[in-house]
N, C-alpha and C. Protein backbone atom coordinates (compact mmCIF):
# COMPACT_ATOMS: atom_id res chain seq x y z
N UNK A 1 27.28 22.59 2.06
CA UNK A 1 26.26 21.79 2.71
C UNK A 1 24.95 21.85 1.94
N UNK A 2 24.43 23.06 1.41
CA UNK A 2 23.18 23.01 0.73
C UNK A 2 23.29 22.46 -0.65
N UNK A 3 24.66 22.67 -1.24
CA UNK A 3 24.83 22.16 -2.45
C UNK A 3 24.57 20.62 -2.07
N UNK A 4 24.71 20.21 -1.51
CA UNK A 4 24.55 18.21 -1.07
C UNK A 4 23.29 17.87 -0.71
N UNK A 5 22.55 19.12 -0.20
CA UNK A 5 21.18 18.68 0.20
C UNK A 5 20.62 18.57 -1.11
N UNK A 6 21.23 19.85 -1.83
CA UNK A 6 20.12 19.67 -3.47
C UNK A 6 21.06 18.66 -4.52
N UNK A 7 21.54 17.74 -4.12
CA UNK A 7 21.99 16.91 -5.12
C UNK A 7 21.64 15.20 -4.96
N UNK A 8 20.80 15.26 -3.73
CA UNK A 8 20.14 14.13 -3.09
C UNK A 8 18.82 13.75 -4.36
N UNK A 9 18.56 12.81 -4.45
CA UNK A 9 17.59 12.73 -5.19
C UNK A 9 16.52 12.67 -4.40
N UNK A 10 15.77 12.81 -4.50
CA UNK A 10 14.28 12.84 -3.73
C UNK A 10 13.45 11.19 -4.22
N UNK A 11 13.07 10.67 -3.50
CA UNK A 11 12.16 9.34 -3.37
C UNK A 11 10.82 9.83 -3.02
N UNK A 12 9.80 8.95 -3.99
CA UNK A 12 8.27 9.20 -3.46
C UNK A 12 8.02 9.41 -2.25
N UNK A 13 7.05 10.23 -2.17
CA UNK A 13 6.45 10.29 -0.53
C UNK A 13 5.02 9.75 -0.39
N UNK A 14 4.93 9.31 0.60
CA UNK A 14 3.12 8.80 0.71
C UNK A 14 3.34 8.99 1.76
N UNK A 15 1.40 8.70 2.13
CA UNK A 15 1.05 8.31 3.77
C UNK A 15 0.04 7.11 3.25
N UNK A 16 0.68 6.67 4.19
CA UNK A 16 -0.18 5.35 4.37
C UNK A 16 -1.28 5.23 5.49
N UNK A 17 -2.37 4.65 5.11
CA UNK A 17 -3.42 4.94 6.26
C UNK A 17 -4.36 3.39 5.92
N UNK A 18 -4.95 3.11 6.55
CA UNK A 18 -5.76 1.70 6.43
C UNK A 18 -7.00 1.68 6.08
N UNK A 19 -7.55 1.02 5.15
CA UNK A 19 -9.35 1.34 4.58
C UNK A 19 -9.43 -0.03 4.42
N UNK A 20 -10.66 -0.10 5.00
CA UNK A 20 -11.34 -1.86 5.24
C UNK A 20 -12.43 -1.90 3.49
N UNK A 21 -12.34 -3.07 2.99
CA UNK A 21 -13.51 -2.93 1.76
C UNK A 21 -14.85 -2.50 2.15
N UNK A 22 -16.02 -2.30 1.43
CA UNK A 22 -16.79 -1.74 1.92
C UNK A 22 -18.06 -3.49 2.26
N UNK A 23 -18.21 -3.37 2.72
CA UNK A 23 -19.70 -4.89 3.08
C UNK A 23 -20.98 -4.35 2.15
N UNK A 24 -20.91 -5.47 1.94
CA UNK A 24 -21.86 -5.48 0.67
C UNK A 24 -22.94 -4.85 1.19
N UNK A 25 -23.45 -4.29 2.43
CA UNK A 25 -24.62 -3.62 2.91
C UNK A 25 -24.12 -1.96 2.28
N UNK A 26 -22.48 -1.48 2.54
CA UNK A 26 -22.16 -0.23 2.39
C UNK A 26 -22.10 -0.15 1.04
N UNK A 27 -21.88 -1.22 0.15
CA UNK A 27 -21.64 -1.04 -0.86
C UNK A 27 -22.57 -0.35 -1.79
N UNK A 28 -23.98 -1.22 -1.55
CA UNK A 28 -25.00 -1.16 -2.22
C UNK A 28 -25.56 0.28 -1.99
N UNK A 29 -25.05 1.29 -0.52
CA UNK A 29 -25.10 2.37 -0.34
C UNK A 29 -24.79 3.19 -1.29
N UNK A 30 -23.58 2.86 -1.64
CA UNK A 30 -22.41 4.00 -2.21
C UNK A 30 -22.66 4.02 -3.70
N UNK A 31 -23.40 2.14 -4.86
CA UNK A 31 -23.49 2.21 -5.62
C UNK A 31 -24.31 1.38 -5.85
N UNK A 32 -25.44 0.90 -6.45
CA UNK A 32 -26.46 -0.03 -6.74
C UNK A 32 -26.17 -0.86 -7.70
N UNK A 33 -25.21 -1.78 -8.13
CA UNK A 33 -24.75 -2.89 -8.87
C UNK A 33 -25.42 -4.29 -8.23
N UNK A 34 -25.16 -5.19 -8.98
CA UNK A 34 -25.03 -6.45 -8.49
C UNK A 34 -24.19 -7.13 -7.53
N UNK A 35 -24.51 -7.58 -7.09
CA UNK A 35 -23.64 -8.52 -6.06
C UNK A 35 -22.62 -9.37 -6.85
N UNK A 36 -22.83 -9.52 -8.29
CA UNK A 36 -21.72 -10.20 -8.98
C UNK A 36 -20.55 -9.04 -9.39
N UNK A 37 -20.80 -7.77 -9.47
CA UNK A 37 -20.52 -6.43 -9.26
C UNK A 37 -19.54 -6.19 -8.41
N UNK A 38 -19.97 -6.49 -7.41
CA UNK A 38 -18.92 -6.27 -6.05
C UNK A 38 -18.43 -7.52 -5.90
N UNK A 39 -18.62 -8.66 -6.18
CA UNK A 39 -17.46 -9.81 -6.48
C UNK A 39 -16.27 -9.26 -7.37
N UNK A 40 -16.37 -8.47 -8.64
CA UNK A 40 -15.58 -8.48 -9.70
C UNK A 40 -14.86 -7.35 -8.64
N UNK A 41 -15.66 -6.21 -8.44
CA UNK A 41 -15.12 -4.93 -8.23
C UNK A 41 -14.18 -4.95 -6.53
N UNK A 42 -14.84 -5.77 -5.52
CA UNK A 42 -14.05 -6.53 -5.02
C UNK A 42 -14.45 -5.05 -3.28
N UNK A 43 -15.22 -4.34 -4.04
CA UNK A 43 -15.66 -3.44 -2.51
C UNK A 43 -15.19 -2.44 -2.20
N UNK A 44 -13.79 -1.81 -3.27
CA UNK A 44 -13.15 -1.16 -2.30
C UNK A 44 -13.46 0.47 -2.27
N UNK A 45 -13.61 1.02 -1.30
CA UNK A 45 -14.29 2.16 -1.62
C UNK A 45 -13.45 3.33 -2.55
N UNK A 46 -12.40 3.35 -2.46
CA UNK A 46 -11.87 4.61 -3.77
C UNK A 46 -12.19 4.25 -5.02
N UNK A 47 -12.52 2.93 -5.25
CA UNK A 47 -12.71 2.57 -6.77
C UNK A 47 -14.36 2.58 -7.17
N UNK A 48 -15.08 2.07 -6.10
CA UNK A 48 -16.16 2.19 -6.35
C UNK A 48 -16.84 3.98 -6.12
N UNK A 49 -15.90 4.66 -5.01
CA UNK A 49 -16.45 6.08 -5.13
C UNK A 49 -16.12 6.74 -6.58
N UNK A 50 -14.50 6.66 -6.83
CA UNK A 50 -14.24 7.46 -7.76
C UNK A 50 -13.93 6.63 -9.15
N UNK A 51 -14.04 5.10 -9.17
CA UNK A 51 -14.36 4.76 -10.86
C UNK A 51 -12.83 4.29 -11.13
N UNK A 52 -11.48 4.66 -10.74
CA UNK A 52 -10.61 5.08 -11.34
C UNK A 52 -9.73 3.63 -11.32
N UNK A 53 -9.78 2.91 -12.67
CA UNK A 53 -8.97 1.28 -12.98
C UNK A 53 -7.49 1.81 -12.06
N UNK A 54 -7.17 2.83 -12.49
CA UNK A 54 -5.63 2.87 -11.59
C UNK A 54 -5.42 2.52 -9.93
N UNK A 55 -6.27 2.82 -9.61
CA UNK A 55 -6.59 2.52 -8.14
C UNK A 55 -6.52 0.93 -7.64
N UNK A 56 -7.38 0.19 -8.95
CA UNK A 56 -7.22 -1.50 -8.79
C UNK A 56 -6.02 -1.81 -9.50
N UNK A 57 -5.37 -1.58 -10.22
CA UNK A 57 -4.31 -1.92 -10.44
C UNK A 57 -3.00 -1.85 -9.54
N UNK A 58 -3.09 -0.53 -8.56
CA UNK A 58 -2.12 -0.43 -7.52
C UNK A 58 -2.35 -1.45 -6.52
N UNK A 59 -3.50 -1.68 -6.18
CA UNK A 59 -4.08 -2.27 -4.99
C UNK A 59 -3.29 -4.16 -5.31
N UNK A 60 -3.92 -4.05 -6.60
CA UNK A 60 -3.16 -5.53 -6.98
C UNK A 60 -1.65 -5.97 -7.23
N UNK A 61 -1.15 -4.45 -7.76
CA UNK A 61 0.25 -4.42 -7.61
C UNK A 61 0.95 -4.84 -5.75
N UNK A 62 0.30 -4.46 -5.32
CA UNK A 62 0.39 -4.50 -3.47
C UNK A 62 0.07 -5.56 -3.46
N UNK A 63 -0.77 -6.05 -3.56
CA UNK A 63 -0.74 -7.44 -3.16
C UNK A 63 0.13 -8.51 -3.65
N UNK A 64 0.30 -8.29 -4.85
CA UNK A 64 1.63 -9.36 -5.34
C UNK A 64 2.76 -8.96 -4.22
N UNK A 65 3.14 -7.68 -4.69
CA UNK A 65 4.04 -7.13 -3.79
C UNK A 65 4.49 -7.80 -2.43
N UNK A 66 3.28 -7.50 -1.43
CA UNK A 66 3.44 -7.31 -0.58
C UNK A 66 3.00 -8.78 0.60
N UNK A 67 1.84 -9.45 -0.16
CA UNK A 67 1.23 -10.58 0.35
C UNK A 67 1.58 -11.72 -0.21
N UNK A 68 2.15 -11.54 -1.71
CA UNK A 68 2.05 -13.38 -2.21
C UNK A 68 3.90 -13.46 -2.66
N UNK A 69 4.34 -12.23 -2.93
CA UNK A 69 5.39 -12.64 -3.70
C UNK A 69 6.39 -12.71 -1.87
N UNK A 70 6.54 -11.97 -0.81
CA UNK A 70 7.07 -11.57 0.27
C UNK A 70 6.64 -12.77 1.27
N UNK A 71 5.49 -13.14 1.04
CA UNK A 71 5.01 -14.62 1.90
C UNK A 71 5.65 -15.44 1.49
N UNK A 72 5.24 -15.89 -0.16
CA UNK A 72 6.10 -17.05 -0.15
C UNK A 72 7.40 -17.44 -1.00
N UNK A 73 7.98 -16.14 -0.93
CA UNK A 73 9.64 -15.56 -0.90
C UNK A 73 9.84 -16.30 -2.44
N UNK A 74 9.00 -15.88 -3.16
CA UNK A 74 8.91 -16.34 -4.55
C UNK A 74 10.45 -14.95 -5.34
N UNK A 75 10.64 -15.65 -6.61
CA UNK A 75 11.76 -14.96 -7.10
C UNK A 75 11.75 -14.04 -8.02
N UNK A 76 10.31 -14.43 -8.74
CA UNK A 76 10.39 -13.29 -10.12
C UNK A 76 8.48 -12.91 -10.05
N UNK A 77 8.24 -12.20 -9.56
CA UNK A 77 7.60 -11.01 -9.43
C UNK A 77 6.50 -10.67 -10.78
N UNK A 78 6.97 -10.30 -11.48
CA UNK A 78 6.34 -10.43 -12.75
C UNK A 78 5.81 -11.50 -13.07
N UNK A 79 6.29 -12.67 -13.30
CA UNK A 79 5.44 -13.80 -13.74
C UNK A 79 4.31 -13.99 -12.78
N UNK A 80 4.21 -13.41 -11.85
CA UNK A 80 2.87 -13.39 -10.74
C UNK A 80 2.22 -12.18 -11.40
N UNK A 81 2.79 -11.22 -11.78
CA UNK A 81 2.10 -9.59 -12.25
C UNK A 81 1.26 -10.41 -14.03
N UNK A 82 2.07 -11.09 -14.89
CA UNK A 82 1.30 -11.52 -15.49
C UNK A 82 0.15 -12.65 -15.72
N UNK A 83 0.51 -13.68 -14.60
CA UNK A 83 -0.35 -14.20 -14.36
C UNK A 83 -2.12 -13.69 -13.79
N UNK A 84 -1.62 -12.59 -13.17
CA UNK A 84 -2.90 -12.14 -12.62
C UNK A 84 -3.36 -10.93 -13.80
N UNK A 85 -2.73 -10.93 -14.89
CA UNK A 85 -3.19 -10.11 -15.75
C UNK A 85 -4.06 -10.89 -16.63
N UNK A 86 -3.18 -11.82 -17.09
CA UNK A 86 -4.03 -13.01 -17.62
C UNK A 86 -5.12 -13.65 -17.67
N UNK A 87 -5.27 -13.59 -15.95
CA UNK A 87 -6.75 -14.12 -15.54
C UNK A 87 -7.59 -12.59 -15.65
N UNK A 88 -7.57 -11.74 -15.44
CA UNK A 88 -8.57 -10.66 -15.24
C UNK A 88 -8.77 -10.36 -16.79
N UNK A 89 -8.14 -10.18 -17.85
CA UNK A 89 -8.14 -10.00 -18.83
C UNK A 89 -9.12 -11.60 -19.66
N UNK A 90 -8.81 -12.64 -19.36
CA UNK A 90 -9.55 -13.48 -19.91
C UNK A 90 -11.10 -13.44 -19.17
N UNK A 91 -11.40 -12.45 -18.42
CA UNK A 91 -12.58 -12.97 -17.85
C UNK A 91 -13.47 -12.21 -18.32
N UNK A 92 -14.98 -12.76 -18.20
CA UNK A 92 -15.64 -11.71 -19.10
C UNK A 92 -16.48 -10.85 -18.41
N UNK A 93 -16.57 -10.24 -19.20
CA UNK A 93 -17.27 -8.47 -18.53
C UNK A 93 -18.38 -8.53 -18.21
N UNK A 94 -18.47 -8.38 -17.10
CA UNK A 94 -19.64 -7.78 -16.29
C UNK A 94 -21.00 -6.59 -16.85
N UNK A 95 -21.78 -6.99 -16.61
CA UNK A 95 -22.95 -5.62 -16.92
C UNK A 95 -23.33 -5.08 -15.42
């Protein structure tokens, strides 16, 4: 029996919990940018607390994921993952 428990592979674990973006009143709290700033950066507070591109990249991965590719029961996934790479990458950088 324990030999079968340890031959299971193990799958990620998370918790999932809900965080609203921050309003451009909290924002300007947390960091003093521009308002074109928090257009690009988009509000959300782990990225604007802790800086970290990986954080927007998951967030956007989820949303293909979870809102555009699952809504509208689209088939290939990626060509949405590069499309939205495409556009963020052609756009130009912020000060």
């Amino acid at each position: 029996m324990l030999a079968d428990l340890l031959s299971i592979k193990l799958t990620g674990r998370h918790l999932t919990y809900e965080l609203f973006q921050f309003s451009y009143a909290e924002y300007l709290k947390a960091s003093a940018p521009s308002f074109e700033s928090y257009l690009n950066e988009g509000g959300f507070p782990e990225y604007v607390l802790l800086g970290s591109t990986q954080i927007l990249q998951e967030l956007l991965s989820d949303i293909i994921a979870r809102d555009i590719v699952t809504r509208y029961n689209l088939r290939d996934p990626a060509t949405i993952k590069q499309m939205a790479d495409i556009k963020r990458l052609s756009r130009k950088p912020h000060k």
